[in-house]
N, C-alpha and C. Protein backbone atom coordinates (compact mmCIF):
# COMPACT_ATOMS: atom_id res chain seq x y z
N UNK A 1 92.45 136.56 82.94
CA UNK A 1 93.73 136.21 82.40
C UNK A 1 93.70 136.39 80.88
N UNK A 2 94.55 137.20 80.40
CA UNK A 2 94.73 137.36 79.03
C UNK A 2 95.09 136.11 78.30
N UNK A 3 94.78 135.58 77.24
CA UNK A 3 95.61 134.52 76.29
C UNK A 3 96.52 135.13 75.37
N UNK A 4 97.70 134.80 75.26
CA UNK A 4 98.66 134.98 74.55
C UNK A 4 98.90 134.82 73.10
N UNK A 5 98.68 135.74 72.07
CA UNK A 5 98.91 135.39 70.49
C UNK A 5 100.07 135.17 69.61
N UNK A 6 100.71 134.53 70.86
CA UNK A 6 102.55 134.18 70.27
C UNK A 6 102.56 133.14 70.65
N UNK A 7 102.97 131.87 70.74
CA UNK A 7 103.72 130.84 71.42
C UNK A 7 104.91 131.34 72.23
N UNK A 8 104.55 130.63 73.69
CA UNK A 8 105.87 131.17 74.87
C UNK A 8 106.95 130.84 73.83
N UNK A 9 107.97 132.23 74.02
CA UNK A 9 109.43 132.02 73.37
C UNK A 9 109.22 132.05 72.13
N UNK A 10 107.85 132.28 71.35
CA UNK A 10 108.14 132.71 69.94
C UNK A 10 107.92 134.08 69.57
N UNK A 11 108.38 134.87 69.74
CA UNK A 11 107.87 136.16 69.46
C UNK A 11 109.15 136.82 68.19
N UNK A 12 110.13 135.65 68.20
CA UNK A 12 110.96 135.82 67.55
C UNK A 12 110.51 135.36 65.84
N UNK A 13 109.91 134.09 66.15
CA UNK A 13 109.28 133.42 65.10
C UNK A 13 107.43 134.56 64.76
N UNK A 14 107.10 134.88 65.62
CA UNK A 14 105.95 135.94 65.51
C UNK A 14 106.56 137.13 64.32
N UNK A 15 107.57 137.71 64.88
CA UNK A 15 108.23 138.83 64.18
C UNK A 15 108.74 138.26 62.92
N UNK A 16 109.01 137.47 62.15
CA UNK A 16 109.10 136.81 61.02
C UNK A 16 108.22 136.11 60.49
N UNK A 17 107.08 135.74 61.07
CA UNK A 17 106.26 135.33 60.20
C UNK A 17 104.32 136.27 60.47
N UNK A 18 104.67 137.08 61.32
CA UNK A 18 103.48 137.82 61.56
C UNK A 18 102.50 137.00 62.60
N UNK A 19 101.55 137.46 63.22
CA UNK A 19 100.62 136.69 64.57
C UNK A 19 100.69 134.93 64.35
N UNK A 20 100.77 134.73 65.42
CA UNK A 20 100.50 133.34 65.29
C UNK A 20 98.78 132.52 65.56
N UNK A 21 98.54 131.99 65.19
CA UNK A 21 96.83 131.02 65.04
C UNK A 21 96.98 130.01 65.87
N UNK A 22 96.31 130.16 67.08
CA UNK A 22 96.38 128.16 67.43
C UNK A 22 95.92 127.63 66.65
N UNK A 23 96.65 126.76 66.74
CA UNK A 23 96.28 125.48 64.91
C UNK A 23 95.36 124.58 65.66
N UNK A 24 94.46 124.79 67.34
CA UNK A 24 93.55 124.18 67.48
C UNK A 24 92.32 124.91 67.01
N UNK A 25 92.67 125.84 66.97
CA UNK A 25 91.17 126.30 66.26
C UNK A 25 90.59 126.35 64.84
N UNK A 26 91.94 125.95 64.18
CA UNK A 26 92.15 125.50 62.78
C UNK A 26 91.86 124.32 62.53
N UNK A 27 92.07 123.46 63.50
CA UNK A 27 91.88 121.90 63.69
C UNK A 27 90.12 121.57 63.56
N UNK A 28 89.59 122.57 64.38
CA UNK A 28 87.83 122.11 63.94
C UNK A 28 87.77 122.97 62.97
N UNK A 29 87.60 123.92 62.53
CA UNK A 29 87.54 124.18 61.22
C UNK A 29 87.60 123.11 60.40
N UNK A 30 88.82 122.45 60.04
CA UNK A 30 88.86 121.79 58.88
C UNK A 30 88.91 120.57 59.12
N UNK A 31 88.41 119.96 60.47
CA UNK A 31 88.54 118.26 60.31
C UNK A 31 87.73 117.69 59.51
N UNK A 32 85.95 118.56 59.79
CA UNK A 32 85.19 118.20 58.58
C UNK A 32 85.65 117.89 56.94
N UNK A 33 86.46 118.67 56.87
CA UNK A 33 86.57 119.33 55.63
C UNK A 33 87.38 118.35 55.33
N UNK A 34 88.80 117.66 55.97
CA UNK A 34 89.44 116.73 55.67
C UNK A 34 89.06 115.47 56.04
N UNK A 35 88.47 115.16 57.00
CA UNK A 35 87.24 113.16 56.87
C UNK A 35 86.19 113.28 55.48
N UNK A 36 85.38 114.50 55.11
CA UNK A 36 84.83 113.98 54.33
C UNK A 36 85.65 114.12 52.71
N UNK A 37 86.78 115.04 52.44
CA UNK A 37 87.44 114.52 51.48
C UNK A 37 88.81 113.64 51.41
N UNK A 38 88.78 112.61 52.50
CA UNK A 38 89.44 111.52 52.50
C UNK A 38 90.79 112.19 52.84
N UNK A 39 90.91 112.80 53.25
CA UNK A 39 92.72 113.11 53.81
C UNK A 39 92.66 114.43 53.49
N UNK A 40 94.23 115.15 54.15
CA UNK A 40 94.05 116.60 53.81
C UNK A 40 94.99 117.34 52.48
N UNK A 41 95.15 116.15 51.64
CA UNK A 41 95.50 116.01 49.79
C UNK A 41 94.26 117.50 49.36
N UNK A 42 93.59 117.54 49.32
CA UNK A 42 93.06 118.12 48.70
C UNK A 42 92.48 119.44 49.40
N UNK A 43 92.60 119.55 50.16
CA UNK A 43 92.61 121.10 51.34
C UNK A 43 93.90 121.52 51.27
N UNK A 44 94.96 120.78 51.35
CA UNK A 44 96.28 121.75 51.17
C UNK A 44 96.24 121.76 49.95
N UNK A 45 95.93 121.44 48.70
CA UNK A 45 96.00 121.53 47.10
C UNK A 45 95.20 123.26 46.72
N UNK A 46 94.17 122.28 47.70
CA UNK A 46 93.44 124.37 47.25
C UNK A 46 94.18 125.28 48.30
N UNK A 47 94.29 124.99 49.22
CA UNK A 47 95.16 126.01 49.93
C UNK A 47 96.76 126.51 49.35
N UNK A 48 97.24 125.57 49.13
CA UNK A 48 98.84 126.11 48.76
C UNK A 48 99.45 125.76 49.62
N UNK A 49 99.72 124.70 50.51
CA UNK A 49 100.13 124.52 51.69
C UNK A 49 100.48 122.71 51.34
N UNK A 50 101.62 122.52 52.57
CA UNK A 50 102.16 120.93 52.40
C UNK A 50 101.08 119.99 52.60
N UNK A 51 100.69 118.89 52.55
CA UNK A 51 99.31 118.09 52.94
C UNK A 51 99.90 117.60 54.32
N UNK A 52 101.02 117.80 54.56
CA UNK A 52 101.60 117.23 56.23
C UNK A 52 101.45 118.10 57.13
N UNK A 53 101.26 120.18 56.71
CA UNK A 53 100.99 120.82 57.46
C UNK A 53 99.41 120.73 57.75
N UNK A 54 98.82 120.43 57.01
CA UNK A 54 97.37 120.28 57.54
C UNK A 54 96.99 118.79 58.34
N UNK A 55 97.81 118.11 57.99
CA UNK A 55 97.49 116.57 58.80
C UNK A 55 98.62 116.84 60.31
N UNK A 56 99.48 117.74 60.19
CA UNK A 56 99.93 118.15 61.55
C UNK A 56 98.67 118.96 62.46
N UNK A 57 98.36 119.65 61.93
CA UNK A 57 97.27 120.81 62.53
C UNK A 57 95.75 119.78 62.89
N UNK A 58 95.67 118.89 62.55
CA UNK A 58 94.69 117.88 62.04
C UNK A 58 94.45 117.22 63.48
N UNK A 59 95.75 116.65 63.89
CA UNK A 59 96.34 115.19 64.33
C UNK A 59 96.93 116.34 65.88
N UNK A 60 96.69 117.48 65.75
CA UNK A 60 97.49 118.52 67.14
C UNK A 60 98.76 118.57 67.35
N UNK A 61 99.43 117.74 66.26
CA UNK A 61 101.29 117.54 66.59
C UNK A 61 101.56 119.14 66.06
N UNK A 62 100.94 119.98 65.67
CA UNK A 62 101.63 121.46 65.11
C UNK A 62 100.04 122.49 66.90
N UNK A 63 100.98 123.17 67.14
CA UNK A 63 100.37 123.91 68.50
C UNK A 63 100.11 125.45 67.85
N UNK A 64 100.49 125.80 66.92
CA UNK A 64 100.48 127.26 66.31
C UNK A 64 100.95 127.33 64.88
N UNK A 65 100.12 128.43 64.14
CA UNK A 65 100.44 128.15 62.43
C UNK A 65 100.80 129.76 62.53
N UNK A 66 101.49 130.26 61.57
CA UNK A 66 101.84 131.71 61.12
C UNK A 66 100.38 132.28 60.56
N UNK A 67 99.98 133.17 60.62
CA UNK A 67 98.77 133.77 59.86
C UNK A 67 99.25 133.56 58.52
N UNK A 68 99.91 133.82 57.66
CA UNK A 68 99.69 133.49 56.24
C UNK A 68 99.25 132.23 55.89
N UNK A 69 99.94 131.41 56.35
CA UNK A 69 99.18 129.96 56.30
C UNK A 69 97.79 129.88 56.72
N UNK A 70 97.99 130.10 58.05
CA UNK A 70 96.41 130.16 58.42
C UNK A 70 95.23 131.32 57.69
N UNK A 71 95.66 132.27 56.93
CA UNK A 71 94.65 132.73 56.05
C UNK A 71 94.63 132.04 54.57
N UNK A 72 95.91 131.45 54.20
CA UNK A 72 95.45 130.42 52.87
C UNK A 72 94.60 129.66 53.19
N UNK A 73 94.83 128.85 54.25
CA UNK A 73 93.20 127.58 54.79
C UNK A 73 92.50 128.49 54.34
N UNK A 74 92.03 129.35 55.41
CA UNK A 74 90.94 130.07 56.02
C UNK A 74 90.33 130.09 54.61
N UNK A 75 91.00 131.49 53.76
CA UNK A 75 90.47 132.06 52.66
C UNK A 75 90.53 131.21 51.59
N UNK A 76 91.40 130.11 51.09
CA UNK A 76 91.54 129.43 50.03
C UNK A 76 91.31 127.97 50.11
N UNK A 77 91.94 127.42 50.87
CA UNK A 77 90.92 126.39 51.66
C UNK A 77 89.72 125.96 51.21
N UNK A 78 89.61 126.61 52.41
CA UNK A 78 88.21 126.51 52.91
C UNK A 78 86.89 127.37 52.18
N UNK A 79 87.48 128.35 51.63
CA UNK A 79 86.52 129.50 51.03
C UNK A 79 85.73 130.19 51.58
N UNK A 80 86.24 130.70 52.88
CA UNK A 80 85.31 131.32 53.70
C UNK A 80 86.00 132.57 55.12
N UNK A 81 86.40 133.59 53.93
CA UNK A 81 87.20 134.69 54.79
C UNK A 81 86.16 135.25 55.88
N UNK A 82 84.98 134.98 55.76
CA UNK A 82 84.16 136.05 57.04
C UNK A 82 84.50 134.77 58.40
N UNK A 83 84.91 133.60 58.22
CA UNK A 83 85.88 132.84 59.39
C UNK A 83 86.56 133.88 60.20
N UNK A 84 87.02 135.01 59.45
CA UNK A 84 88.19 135.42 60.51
C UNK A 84 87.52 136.50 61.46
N UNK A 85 86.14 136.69 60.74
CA UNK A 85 85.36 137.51 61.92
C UNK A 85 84.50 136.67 62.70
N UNK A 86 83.62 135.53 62.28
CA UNK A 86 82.68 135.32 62.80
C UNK A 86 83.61 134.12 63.59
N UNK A 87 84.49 133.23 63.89
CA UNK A 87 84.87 132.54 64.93
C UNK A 87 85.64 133.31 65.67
N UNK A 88 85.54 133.56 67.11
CA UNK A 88 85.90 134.52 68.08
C UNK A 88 87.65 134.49 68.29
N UNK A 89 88.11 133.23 68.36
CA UNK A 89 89.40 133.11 68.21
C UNK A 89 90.05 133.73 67.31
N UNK A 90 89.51 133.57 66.35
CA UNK A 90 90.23 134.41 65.04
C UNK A 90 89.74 135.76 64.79
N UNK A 91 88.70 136.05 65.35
CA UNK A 91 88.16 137.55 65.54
C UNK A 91 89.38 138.39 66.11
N UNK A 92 90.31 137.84 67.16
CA UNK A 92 90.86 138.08 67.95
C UNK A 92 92.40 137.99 67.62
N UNK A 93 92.40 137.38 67.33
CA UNK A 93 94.28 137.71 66.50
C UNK A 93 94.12 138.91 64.73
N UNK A 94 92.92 139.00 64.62
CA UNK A 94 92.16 140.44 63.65
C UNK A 94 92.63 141.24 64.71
N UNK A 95 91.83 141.21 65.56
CA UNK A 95 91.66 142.60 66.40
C UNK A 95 93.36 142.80 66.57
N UNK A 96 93.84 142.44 67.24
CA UNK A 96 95.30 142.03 67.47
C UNK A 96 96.31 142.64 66.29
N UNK A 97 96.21 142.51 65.28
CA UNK A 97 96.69 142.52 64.23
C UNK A 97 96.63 143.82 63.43
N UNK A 98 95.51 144.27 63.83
CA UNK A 98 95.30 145.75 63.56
C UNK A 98 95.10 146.85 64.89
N UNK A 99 95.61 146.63 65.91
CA UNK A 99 95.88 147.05 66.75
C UNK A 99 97.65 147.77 67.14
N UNK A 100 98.22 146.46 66.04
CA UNK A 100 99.48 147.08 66.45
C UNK A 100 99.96 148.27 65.20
């Protein structure tokens, strides 16, 4: 069974904001990152991002992030662009992404 890199019924929201990320795989990524600096104030500060979109993605109330967002974490964040090769999930919306 294939997994799907849109949210059912978003392909509309896909086409405006480019592939979509499960924001669960974003969620271990950065839980570390937000328990040990006390909330996610300071991961969305270096990222560029709301501190409610990362405590959504955090907490599972957000099910999918747009890739731009999810490469500010990734790359600015977090500081660590070879993420998008070396975790397989995100290997995979790459592959995806340069496929079309």
């Amino acid at each position: 069974m294939t997994r799907r890199l849109v949210p059912s019924g978003g392909y509309r929201n896909a086409a405006m904001h480019g592939p979509m990320v499960p924001a669960s795989v974003l969620a271990e990524l950065i839980a570390g990152v937000v328990e040990r600096d006390g909330g996610p104030g300071q991961l969305a500060r270096r990222a560029g991002v709301p501190d409610r979109r990362i405590y959504s993605i955090v907490t599972g109330r957000q099910q999918w992030v747009g890739f731009d967002v999810a490469d500010r974490i990734i790359t600015c964040g977090l500081g660590d662009p070879s993420l998008w090769r070396s975790v397989p999930e995100l290997a995979e919306v790459i592959s995806a992404c340069e496929a079309a």
